[in-house]
N, C-alpha and C. Protein backbone atom coordinates (compact mmCIF):
# COMPACT_ATOMS: atom_id res chain seq x y z
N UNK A 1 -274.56 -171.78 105.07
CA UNK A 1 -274.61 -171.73 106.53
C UNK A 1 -273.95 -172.98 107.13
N UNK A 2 -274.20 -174.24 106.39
CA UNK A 2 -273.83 -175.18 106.87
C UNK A 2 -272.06 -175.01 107.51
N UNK A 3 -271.03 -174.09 106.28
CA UNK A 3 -269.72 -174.19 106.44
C UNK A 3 -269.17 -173.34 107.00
N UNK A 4 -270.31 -172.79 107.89
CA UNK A 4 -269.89 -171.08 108.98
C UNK A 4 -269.37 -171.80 109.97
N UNK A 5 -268.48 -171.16 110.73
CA UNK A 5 -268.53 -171.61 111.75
C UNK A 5 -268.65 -170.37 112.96
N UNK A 6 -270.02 -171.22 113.21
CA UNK A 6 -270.91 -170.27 114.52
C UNK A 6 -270.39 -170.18 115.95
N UNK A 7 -269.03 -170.37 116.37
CA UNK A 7 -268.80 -170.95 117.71
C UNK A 7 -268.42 -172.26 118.11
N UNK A 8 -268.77 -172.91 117.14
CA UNK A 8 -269.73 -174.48 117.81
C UNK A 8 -268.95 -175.43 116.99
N UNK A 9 -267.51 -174.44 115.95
CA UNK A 9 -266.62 -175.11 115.67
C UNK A 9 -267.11 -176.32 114.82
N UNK A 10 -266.07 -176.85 113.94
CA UNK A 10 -266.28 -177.73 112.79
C UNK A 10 -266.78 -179.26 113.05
N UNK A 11 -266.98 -179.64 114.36
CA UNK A 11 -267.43 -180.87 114.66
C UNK A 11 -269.13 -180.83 114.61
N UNK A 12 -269.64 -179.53 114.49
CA UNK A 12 -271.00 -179.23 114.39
C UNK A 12 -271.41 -178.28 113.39
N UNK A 13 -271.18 -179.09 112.12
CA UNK A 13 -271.28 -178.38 111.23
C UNK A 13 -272.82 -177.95 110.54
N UNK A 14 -273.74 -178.67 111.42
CA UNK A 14 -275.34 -178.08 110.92
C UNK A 14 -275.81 -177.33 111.80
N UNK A 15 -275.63 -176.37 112.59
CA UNK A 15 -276.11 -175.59 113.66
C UNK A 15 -276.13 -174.12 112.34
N UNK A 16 -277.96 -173.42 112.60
CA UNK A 16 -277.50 -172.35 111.38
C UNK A 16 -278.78 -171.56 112.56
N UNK A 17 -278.46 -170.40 111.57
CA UNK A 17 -279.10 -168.70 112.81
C UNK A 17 -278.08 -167.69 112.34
N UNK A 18 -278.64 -166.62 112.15
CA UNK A 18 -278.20 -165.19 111.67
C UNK A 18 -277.53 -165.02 113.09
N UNK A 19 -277.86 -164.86 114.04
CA UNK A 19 -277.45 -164.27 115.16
C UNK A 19 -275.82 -165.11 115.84
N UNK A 20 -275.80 -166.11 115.16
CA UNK A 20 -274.41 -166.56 115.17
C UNK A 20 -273.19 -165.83 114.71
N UNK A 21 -273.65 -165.40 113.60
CA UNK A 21 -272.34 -165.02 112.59
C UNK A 21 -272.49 -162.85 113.26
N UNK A 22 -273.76 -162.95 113.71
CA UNK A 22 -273.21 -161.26 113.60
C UNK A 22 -273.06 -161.00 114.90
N UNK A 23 -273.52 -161.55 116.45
CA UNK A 23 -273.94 -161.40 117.79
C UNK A 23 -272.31 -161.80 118.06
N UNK A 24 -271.83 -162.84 117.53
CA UNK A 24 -270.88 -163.83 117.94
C UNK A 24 -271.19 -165.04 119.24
N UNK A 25 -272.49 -165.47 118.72
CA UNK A 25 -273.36 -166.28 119.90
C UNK A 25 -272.90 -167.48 119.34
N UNK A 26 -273.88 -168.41 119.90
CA UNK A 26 -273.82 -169.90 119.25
C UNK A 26 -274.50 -170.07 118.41
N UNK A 27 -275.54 -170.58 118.26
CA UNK A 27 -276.61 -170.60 117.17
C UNK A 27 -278.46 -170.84 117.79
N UNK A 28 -279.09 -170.59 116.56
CA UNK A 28 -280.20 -170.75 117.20
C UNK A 28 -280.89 -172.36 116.53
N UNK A 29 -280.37 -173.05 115.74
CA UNK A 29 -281.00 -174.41 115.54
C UNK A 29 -279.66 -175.11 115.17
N UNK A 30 -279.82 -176.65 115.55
CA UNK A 30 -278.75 -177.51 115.41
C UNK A 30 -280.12 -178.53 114.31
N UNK A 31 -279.72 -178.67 113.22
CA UNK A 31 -280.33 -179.52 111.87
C UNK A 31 -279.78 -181.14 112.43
N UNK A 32 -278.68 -181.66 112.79
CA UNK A 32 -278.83 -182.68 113.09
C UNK A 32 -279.45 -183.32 114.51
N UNK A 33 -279.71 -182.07 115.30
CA UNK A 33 -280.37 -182.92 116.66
C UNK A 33 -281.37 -181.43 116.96
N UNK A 34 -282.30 -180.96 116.10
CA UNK A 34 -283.07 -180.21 116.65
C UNK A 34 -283.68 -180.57 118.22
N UNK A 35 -283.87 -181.30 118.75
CA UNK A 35 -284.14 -181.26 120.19
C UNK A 35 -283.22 -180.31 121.24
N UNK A 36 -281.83 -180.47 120.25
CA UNK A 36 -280.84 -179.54 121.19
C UNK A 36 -281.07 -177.74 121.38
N UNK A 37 -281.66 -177.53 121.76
CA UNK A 37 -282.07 -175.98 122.17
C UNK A 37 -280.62 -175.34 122.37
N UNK A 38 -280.70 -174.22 121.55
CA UNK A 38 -279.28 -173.35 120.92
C UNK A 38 -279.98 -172.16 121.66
N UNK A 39 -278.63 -171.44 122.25
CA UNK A 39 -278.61 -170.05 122.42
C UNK A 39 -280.41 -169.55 123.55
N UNK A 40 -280.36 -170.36 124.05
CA UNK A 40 -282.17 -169.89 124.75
C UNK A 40 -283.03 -170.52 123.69
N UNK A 41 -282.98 -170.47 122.70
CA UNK A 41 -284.27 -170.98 121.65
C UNK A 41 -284.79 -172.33 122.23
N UNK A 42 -285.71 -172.48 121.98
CA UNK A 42 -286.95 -173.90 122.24
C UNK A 42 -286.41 -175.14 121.64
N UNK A 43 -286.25 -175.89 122.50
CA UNK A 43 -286.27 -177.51 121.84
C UNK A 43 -287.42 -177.21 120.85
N UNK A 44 -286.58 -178.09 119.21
CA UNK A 44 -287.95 -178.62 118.31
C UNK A 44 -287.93 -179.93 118.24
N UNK A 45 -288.70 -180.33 117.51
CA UNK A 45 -288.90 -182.07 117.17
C UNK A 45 -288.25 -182.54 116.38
N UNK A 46 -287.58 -183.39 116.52
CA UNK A 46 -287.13 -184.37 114.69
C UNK A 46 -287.84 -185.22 114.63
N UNK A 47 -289.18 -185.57 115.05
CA UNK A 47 -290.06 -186.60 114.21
C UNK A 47 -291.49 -185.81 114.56
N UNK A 48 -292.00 -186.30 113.61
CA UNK A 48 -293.61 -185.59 113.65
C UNK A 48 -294.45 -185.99 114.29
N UNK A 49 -294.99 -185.42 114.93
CA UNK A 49 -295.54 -185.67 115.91
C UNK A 49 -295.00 -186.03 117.04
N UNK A 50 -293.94 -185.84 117.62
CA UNK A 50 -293.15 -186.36 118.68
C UNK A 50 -292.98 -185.55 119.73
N UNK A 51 -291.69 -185.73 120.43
CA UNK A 51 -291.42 -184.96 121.21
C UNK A 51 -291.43 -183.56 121.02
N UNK A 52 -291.84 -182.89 121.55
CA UNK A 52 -291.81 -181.26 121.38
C UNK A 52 -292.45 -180.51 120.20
N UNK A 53 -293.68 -181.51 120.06
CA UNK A 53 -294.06 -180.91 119.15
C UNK A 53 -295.30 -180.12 119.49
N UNK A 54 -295.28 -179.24 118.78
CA UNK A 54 -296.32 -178.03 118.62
C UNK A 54 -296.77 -177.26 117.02
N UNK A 55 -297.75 -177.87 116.69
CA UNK A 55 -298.52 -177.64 115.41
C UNK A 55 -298.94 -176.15 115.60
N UNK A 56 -299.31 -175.03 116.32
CA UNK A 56 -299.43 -173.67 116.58
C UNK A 56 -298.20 -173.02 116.46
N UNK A 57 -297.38 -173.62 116.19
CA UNK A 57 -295.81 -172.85 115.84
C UNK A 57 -295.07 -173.50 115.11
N UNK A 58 -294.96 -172.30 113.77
CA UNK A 58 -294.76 -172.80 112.13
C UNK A 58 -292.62 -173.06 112.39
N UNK A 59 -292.32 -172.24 113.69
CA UNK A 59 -290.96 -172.44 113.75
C UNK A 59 -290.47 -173.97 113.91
N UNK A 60 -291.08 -173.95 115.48
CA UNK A 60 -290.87 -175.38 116.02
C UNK A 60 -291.03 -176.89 115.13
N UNK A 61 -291.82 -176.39 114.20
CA UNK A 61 -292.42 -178.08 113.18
C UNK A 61 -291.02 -177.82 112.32
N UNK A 62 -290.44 -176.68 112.19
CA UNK A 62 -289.38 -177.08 110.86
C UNK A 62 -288.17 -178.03 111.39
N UNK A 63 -287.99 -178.15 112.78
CA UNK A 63 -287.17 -179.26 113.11
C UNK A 63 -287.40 -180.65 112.26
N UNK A 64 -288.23 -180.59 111.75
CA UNK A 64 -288.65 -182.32 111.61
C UNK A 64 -288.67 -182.11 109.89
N UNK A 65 -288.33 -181.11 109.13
CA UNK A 65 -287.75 -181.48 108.09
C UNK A 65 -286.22 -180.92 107.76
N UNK A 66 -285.87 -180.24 109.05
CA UNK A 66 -283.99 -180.05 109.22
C UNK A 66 -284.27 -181.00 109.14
N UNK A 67 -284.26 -182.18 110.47
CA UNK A 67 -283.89 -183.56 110.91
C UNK A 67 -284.03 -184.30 109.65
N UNK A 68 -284.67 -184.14 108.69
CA UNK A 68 -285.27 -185.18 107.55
C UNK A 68 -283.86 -184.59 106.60
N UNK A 69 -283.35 -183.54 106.17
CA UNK A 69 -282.74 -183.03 105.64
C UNK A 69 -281.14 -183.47 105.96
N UNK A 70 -281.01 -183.13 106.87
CA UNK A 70 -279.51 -183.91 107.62
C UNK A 70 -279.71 -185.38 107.22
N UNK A 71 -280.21 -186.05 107.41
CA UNK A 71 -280.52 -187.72 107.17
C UNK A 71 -280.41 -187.78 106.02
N UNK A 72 -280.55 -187.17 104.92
CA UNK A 72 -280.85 -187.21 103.83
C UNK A 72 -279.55 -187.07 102.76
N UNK A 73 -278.83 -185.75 103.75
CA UNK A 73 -277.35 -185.87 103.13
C UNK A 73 -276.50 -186.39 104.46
N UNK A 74 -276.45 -186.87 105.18
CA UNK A 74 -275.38 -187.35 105.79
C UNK A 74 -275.58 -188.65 105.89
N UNK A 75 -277.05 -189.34 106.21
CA UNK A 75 -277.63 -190.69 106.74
C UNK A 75 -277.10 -190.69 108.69
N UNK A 76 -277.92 -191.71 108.83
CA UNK A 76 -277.59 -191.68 110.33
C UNK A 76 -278.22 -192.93 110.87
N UNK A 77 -278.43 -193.50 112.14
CA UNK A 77 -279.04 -194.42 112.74
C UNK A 77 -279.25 -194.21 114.09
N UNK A 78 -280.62 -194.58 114.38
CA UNK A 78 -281.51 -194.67 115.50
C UNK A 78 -282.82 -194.78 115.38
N UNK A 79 -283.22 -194.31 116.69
CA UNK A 79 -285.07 -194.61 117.05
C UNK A 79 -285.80 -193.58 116.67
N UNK A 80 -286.77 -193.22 116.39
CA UNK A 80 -287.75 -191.83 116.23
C UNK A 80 -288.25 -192.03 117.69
N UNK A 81 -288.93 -190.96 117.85
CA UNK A 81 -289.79 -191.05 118.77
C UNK A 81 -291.35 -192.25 118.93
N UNK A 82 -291.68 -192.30 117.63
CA UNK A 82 -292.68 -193.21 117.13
C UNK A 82 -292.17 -195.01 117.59
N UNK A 83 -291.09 -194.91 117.70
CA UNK A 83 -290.26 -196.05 118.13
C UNK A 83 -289.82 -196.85 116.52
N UNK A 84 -290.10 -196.25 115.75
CA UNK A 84 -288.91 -196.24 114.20
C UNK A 84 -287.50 -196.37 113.99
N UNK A 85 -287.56 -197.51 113.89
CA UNK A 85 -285.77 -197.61 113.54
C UNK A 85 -285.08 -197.06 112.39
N UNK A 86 -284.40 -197.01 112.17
CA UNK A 86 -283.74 -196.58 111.04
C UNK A 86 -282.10 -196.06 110.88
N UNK A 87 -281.70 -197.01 109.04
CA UNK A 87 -280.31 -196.99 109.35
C UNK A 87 -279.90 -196.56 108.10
N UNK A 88 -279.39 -195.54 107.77
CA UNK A 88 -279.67 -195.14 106.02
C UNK A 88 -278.20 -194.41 106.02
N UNK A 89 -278.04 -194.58 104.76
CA UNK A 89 -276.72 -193.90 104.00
C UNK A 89 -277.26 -192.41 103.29
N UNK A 90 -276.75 -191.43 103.76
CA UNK A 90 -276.61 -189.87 102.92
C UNK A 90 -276.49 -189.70 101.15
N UNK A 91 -277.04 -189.17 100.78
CA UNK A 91 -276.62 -189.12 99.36
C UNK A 91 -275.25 -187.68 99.07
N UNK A 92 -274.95 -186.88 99.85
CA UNK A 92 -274.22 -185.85 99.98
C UNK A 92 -275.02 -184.82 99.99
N UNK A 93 -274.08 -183.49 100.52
CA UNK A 93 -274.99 -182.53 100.61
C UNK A 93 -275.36 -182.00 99.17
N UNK A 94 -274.62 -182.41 98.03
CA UNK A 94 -274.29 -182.03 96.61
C UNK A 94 -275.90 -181.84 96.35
N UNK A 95 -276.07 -183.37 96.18
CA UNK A 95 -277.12 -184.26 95.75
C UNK A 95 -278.61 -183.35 96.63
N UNK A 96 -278.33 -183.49 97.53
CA UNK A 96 -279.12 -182.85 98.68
C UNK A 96 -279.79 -181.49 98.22
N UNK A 97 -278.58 -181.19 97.54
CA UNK A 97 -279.54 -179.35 97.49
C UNK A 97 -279.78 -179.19 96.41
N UNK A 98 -279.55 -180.17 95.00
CA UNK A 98 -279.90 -180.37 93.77
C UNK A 98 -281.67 -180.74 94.26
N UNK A 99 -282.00 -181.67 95.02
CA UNK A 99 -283.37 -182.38 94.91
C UNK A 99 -284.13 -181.37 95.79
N UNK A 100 -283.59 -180.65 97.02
CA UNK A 100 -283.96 -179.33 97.40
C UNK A 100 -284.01 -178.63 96.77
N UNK A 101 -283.81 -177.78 96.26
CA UNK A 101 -283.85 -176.64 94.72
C UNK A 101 -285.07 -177.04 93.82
N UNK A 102 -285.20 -178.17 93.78
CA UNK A 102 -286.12 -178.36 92.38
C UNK A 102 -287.11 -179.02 93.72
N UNK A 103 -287.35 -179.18 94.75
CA UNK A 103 -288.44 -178.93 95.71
C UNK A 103 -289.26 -177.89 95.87
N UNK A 104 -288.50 -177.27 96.24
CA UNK A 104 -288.57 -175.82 96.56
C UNK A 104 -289.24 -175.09 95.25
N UNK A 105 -288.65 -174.84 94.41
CA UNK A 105 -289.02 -174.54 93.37
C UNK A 105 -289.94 -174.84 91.84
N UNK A 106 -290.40 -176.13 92.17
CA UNK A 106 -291.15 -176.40 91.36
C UNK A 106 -292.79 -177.35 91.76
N UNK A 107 -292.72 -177.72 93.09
CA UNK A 107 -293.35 -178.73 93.72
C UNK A 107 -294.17 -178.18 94.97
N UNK A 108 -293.11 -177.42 95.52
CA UNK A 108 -293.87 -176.94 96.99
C UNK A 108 -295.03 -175.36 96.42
N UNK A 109 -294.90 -175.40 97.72
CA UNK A 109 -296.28 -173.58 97.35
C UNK A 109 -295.99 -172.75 98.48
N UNK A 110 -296.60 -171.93 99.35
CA UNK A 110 -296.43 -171.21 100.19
C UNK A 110 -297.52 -172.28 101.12
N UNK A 111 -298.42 -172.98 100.64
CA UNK A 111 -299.01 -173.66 101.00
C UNK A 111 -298.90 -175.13 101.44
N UNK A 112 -298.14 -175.60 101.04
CA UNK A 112 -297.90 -176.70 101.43
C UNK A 112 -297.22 -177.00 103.22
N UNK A 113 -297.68 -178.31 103.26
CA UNK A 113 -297.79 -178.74 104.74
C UNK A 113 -296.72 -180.17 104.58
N UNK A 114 -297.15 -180.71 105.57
CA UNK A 114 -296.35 -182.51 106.38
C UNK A 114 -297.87 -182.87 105.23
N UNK A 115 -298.64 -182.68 105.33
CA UNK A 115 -299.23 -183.21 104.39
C UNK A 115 -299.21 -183.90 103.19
N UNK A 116 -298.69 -183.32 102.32
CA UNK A 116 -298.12 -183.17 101.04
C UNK A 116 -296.30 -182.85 100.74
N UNK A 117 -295.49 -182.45 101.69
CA UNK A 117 -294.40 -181.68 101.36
C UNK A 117 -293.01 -183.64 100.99
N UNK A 118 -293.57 -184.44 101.63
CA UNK A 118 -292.95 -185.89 101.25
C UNK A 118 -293.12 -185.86 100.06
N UNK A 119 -294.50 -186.28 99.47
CA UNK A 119 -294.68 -186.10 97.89
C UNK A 119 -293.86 -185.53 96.95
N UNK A 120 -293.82 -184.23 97.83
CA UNK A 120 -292.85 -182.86 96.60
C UNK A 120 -291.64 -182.96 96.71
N UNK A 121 -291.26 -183.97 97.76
CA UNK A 121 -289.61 -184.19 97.32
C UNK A 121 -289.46 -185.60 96.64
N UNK A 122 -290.59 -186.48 96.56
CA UNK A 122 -290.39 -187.75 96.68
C UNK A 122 -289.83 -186.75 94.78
N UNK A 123 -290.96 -186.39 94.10
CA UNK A 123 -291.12 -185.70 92.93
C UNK A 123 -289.82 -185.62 92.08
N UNK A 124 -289.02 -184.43 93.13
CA UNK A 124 -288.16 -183.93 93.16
C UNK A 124 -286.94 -184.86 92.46
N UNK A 125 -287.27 -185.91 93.72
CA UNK A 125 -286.05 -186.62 93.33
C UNK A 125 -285.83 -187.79 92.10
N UNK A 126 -287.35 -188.25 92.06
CA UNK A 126 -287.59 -189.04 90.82
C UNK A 126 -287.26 -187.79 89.88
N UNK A 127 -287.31 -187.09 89.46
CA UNK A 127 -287.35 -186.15 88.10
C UNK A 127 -285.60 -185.99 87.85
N UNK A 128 -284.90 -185.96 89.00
CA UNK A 128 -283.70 -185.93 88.93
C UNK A 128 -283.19 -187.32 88.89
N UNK A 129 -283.16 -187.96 89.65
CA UNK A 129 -282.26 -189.44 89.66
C UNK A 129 -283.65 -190.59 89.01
N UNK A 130 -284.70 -190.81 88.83
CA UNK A 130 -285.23 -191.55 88.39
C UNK A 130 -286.20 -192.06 89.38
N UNK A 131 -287.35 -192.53 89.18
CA UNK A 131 -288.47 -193.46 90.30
C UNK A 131 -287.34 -195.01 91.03
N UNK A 132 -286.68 -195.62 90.63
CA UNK A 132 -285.37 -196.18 91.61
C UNK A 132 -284.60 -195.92 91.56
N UNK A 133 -284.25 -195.32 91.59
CA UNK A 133 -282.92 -194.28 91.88
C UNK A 133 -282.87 -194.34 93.44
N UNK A 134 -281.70 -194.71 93.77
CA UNK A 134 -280.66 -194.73 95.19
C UNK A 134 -281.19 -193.51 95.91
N UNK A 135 -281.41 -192.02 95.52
CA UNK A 135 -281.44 -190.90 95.94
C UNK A 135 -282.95 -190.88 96.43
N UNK A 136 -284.20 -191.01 95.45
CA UNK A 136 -285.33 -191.08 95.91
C UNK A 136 -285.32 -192.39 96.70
N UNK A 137 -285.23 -193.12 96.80
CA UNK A 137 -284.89 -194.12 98.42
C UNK A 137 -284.35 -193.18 99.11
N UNK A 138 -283.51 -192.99 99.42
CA UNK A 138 -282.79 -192.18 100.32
C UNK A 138 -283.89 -190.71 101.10
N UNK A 139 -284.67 -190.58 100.31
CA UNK A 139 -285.14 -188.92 100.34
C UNK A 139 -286.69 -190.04 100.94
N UNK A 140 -287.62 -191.34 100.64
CA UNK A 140 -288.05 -192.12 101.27
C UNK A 140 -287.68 -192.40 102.46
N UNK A 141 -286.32 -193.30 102.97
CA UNK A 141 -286.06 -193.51 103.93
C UNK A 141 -285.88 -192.29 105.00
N UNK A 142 -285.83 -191.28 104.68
CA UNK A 142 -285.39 -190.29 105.73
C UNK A 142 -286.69 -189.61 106.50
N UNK A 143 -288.17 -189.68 105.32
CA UNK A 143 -289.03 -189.08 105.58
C UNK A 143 -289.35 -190.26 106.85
N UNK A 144 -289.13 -191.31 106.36
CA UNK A 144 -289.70 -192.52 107.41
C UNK A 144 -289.02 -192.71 108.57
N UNK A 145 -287.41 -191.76 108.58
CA UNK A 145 -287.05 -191.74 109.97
C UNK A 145 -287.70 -190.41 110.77
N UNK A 146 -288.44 -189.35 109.97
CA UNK A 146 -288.77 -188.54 111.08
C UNK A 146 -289.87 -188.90 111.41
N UNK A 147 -290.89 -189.96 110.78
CA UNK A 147 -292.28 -189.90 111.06
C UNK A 147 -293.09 -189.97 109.98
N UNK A 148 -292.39 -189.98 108.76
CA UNK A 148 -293.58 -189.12 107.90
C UNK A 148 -293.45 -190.42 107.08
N UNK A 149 -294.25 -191.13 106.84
CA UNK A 149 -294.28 -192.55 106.16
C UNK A 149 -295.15 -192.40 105.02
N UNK A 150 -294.89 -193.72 103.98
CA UNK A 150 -295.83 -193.45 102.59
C UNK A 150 -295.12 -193.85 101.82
N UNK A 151 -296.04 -194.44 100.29
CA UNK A 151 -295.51 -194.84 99.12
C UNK A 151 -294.87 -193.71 97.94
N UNK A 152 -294.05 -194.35 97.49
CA UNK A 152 -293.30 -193.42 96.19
C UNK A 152 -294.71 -193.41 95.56
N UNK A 153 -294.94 -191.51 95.66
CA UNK A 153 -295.82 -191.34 94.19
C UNK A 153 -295.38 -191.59 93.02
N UNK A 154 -297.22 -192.34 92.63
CA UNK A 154 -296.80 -192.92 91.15
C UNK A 154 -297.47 -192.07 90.09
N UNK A 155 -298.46 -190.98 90.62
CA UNK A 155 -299.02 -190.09 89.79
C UNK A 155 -300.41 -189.79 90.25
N UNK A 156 -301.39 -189.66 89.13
CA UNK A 156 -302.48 -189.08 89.58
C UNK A 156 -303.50 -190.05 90.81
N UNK A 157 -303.34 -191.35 90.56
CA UNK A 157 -304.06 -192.04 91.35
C UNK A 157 -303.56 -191.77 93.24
N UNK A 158 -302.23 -191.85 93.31
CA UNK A 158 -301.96 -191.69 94.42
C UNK A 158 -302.29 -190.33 95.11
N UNK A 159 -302.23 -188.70 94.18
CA UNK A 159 -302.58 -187.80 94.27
C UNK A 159 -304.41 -188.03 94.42
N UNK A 160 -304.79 -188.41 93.75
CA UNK A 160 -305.81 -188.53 94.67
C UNK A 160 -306.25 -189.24 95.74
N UNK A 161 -305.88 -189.96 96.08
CA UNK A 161 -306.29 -190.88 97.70
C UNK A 161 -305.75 -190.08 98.35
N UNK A 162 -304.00 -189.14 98.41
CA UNK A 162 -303.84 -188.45 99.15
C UNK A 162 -304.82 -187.49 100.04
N UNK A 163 -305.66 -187.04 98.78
CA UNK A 163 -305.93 -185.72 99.00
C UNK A 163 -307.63 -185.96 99.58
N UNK A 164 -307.90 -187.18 99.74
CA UNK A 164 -308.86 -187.35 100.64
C UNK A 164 -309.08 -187.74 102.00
N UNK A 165 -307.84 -187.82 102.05
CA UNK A 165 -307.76 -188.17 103.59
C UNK A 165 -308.02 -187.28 104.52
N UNK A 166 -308.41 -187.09 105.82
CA UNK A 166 -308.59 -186.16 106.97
C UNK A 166 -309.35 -184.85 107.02
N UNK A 167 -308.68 -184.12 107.28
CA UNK A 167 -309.34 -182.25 107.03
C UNK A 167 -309.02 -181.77 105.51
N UNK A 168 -308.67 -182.71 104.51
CA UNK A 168 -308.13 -182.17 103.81
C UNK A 168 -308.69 -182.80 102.42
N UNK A 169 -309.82 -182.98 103.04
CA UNK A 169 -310.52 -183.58 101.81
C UNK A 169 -311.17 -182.77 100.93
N UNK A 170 -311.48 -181.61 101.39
CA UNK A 170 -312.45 -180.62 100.73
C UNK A 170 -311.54 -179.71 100.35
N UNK A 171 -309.83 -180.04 100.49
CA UNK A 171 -309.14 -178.88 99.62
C UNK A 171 -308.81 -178.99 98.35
N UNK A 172 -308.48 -178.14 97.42
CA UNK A 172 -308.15 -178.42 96.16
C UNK A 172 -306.64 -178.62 96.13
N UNK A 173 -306.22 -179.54 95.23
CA UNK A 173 -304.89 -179.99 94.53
C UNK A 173 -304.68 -179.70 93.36
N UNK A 174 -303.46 -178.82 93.21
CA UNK A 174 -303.02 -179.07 91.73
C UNK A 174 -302.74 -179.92 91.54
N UNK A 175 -302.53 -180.83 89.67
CA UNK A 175 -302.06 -182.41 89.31
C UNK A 175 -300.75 -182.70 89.95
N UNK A 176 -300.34 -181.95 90.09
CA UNK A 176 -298.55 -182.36 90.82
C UNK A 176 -298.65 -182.33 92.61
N UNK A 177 -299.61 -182.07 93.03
CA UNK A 177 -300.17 -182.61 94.36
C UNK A 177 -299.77 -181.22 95.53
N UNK A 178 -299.75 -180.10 94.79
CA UNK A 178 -299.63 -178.86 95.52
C UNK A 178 -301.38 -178.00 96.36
N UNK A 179 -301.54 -178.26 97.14
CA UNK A 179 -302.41 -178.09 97.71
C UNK A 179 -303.04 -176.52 97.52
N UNK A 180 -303.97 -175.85 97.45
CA UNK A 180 -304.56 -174.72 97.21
C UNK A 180 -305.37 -174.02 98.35
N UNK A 181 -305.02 -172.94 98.88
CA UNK A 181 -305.73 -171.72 99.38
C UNK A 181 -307.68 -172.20 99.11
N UNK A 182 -308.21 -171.80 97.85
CA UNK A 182 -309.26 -171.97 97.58
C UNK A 182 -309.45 -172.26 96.06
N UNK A 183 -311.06 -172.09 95.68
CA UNK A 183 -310.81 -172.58 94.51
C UNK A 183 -310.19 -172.00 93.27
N UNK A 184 -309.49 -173.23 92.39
CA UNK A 184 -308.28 -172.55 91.29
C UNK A 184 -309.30 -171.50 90.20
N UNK A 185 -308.17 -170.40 90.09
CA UNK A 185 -308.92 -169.39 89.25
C UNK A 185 -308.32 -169.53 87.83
N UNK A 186 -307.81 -170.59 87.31
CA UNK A 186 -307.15 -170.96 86.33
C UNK A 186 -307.51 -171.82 85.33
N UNK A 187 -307.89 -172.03 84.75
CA UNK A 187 -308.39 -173.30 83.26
C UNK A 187 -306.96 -174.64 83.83
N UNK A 188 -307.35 -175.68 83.70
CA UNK A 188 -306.70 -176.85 84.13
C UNK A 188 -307.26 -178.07 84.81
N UNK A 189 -306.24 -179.14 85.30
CA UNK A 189 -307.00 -180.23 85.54
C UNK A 189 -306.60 -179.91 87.51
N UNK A 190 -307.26 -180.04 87.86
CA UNK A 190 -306.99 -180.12 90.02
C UNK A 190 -307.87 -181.79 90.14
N UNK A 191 -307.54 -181.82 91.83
CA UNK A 191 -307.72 -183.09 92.21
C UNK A 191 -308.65 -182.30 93.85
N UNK A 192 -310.19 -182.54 93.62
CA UNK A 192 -310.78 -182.20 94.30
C UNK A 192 -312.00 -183.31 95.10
N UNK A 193 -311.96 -183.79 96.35
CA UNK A 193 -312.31 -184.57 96.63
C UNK A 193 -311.93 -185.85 96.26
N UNK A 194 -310.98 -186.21 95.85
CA UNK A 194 -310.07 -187.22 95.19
C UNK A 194 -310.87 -187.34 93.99
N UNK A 195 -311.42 -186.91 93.03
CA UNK A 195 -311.73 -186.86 92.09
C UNK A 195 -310.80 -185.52 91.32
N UNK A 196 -310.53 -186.39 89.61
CA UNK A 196 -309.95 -185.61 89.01
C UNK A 196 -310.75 -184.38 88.02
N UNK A 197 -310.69 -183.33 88.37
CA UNK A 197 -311.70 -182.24 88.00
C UNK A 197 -310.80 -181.39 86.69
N UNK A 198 -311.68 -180.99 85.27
CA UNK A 198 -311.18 -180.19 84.64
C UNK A 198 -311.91 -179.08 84.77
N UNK A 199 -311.32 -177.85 84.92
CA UNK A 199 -311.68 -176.40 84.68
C UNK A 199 -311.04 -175.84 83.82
């Protein structure tokens, strides 16, 4: 989607929406400035909790990991809304959808939130480029330009303090810090009440 061009021509090359390519409209989200409202669609947020944000609409919050996503392969500089500076270099989009892919696919759930979803890329990217590796910085610094701040997980200890914090203390964690529906119906180790539990 990124290399369509929706209207909006090659100087805006992250604007993506089905209704671009078949309507012959503009688009319905711009990934590097989600605030910019495409085609009638709603301003979203690029930092969490920020401007335009609305936690009752699972659409509107995905601005703020486009925005984390663009930063991530292009880099960029400015303020968050939080009043966060930030000035970071892109790793490419190459790199980008290598540590996405193995996000997506091995780390996240249908379940996962802003909660936990930093973690599963921080993961991501250590498993691919290494715990200092240029890339997991990079995939760090970006979460910290939308809002979403925190230490490189180091494993089970950090998985558990995570997982006691807030409303989300009484949920269950798998060991790789994937959050659970209810309780696991599976033989294994989870992270429940920040305690490490075997079943």
């Amino acid at each position: 989607m990124k290399t369509a061009d929706y209207g909006n021509g090659p100087e805006t090359p992250w604007v993506i929406g089905g209704n671009g390519l078949v309507l012959g409209k503009s688009c319905l989200r711009n990934m590097a400035n989600p605030k910019q409202g495409l085609d009638g669609e709603d301003n979203q947020p690029d930092t969490y909790e920020g401007m335009y944000w609305n936690d009752r609409d699972k659409y509107n919050m995905m601005g703020v990991q486009n925005k984390f996503y663009y930063l991530l392969c292009e880099g960029g500089k400015g303020t968050n809304d939080k009043g966060t500076d930030y000035d970071m270099t892109g790793i490419g989009i190459e790199k980008g959808m290598q540590i996405a892919y193995l996000t997506l696919t091995k780390y996240c759930s249908p379940e996962s939130d802003y909660s936990n979803i930093r973690d599963s890329w921080l993961k991501a990217a250590q498993e691919l480029y290494g715990e200092n590796g240029a890339e997991t910085q990079a995939v760090a610094n970006a979460w910290t330009a939308v809002g979403i701040n925190g230490s490189v997980p180091t494993g089970i200890d950090t998985l558990c303090a995570g997982s006691t914090q807030g409303s989300h203390s009484s949920a269950w964690f798998t060991i790789d810090g994937r959050r659970l529906d209810a309780q696991p119906t599976q033989k294994g180790v989870y992270i429940y009440h920040g305690k490490k539990i075997v079943r």
